[in-house]
C-alpha atoms as a PDB file:
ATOM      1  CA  UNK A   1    -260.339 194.361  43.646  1.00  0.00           C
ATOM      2  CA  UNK A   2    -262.889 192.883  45.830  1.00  0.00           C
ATOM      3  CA  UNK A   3    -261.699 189.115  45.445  1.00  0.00           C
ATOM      4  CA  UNK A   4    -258.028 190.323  45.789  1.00  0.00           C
ATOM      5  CA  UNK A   5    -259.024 192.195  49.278  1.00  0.00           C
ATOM      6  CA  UNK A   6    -261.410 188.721  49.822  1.00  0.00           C
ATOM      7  CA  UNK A   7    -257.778 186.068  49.298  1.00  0.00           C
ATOM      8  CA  UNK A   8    -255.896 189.151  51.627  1.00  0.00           C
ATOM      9  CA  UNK A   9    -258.639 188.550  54.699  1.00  0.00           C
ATOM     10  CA  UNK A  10    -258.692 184.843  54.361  1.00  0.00           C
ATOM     11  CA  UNK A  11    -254.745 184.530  54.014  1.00  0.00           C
ATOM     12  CA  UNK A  12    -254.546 186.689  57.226  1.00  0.00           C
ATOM     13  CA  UNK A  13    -257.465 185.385  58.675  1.00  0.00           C
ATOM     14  CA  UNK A  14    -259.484 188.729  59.415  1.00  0.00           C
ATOM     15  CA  UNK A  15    -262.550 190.286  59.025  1.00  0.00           C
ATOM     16  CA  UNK A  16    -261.566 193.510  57.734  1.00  0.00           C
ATOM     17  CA  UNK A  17    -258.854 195.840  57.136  1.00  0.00           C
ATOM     18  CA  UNK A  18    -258.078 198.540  58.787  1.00  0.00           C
ATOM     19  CA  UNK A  19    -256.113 200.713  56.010  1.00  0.00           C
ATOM     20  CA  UNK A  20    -256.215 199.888  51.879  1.00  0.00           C
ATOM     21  CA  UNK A  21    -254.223 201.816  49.564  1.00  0.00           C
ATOM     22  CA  UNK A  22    -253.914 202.738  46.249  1.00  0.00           C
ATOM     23  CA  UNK A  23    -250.262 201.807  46.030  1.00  0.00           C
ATOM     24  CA  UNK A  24    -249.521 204.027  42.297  1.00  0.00           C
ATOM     25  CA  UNK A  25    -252.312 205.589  40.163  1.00  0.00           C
ATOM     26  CA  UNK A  26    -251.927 203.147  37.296  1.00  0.00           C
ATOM     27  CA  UNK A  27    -253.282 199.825  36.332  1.00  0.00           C
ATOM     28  CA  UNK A  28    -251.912 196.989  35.221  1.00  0.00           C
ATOM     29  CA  UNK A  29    -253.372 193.918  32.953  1.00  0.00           C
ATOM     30  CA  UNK A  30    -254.670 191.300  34.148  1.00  0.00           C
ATOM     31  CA  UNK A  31    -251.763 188.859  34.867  1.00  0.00           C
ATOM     32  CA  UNK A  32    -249.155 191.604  34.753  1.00  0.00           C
ATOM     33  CA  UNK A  33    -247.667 192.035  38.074  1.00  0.00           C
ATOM     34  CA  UNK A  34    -244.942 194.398  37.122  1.00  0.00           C
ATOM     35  CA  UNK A  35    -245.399 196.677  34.636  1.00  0.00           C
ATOM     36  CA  UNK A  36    -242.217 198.283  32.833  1.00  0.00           C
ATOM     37  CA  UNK A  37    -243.987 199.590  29.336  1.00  0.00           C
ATOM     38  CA  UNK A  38    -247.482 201.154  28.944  1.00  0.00           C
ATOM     39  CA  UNK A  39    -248.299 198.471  27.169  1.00  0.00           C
ATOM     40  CA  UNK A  40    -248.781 196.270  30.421  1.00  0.00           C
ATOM     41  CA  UNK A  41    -251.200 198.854  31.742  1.00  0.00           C
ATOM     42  CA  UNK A  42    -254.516 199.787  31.463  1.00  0.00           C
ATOM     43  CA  UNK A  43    -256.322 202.844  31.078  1.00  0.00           C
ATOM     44  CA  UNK A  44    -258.770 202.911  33.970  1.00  0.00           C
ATOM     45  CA  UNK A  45    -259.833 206.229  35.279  1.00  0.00           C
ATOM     46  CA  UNK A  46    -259.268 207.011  39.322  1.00  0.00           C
ATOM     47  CA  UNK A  47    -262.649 207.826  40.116  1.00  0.00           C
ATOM     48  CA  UNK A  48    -263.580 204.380  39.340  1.00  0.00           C
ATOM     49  CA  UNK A  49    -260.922 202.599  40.899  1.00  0.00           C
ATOM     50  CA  UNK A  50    -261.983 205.077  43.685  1.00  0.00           C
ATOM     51  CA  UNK A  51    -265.574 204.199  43.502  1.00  0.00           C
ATOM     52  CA  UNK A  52    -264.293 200.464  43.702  1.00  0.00           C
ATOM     53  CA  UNK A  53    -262.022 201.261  46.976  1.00  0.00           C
ATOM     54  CA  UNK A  54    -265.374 202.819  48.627  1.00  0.00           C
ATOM     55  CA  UNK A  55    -267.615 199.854  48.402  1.00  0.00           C
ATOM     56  CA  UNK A  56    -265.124 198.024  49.960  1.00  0.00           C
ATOM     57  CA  UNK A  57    -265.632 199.799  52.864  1.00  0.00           C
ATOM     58  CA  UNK A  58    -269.616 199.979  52.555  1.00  0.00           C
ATOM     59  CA  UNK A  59    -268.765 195.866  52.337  1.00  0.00           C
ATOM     60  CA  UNK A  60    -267.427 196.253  56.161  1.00  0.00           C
ATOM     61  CA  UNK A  61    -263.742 194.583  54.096  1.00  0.00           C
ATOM     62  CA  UNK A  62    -261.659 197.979  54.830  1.00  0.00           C
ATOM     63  CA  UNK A  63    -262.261 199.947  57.134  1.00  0.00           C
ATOM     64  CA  UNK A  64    -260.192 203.252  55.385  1.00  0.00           C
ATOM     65  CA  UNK A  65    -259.109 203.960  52.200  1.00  0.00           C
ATOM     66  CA  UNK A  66    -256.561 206.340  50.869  1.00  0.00           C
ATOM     67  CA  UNK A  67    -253.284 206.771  47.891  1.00  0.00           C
ATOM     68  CA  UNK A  68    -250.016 206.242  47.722  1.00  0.00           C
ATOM     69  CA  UNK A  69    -247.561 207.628  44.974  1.00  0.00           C
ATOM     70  CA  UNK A  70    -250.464 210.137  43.949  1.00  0.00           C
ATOM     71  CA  UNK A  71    -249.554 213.624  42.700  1.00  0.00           C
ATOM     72  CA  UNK A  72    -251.846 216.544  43.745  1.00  0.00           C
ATOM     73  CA  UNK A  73    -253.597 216.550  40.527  1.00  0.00           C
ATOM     74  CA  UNK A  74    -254.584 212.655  40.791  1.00  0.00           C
ATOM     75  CA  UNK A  75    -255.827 213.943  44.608  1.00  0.00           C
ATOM     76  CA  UNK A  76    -258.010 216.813  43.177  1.00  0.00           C
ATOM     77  CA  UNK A  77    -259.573 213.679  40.666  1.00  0.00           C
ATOM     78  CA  UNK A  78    -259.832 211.483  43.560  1.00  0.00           C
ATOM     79  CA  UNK A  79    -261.739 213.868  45.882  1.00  0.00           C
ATOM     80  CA  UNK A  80    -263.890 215.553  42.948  1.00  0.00           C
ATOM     81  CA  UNK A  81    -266.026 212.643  43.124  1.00  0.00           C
ATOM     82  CA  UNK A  82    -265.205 210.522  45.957  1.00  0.00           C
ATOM     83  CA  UNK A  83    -267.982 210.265  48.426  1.00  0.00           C
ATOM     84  CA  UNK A  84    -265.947 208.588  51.113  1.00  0.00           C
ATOM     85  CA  UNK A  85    -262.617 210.747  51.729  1.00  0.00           C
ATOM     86  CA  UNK A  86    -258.658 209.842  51.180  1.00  0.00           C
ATOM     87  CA  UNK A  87    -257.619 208.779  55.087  1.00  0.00           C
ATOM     88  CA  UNK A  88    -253.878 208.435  54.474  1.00  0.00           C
ATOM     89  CA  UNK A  89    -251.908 209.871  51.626  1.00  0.00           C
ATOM     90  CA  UNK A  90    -248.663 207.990  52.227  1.00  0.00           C
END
């Protein structure tokens, strides 16, 4: 995540963002950049792809952080151990 959010701010030539979602509450394999079987995805839990989306921001990269495409259940695992809260839930 960090080096994709690193190529974003040197493509667009900025320091930081100002929003970063989670776009859908899946993951896919490396390489895959649309997944249409489970097979293409992997099973990484939210909290750490949360825990990931926070120290971008403690980098200074984003400067909020929220979900897309989340169901209230994914929310309740998001905030039950997020330390930095979901901004936007789009």
């Amino acid at each position: 995540m960090l080096e994709a959010v690193q190529a974003t701010l040197s493509n667009l030539q900025l320091d930081y963002l100002d929003l970063y979602l989670i776009h859908f509450p899946v993951s896919f394999k490396n390489g895959v950049l649309e997944a249409t079987s489970q097979s293409q995805m992997e099973n990484i839990p939210l909290e750490e792809t949360w825990a990931a989306m926070e120290e971008l921001v403690n980098k200074g990269l984003v400067r909020n952080i929220g979900v897309s495409n989340f169901s209230i259940d994914n929310i309740r695992t998001v905030l039950a151990s997020a330390t930095i809260p979901i901004a936007v839930n789009q």
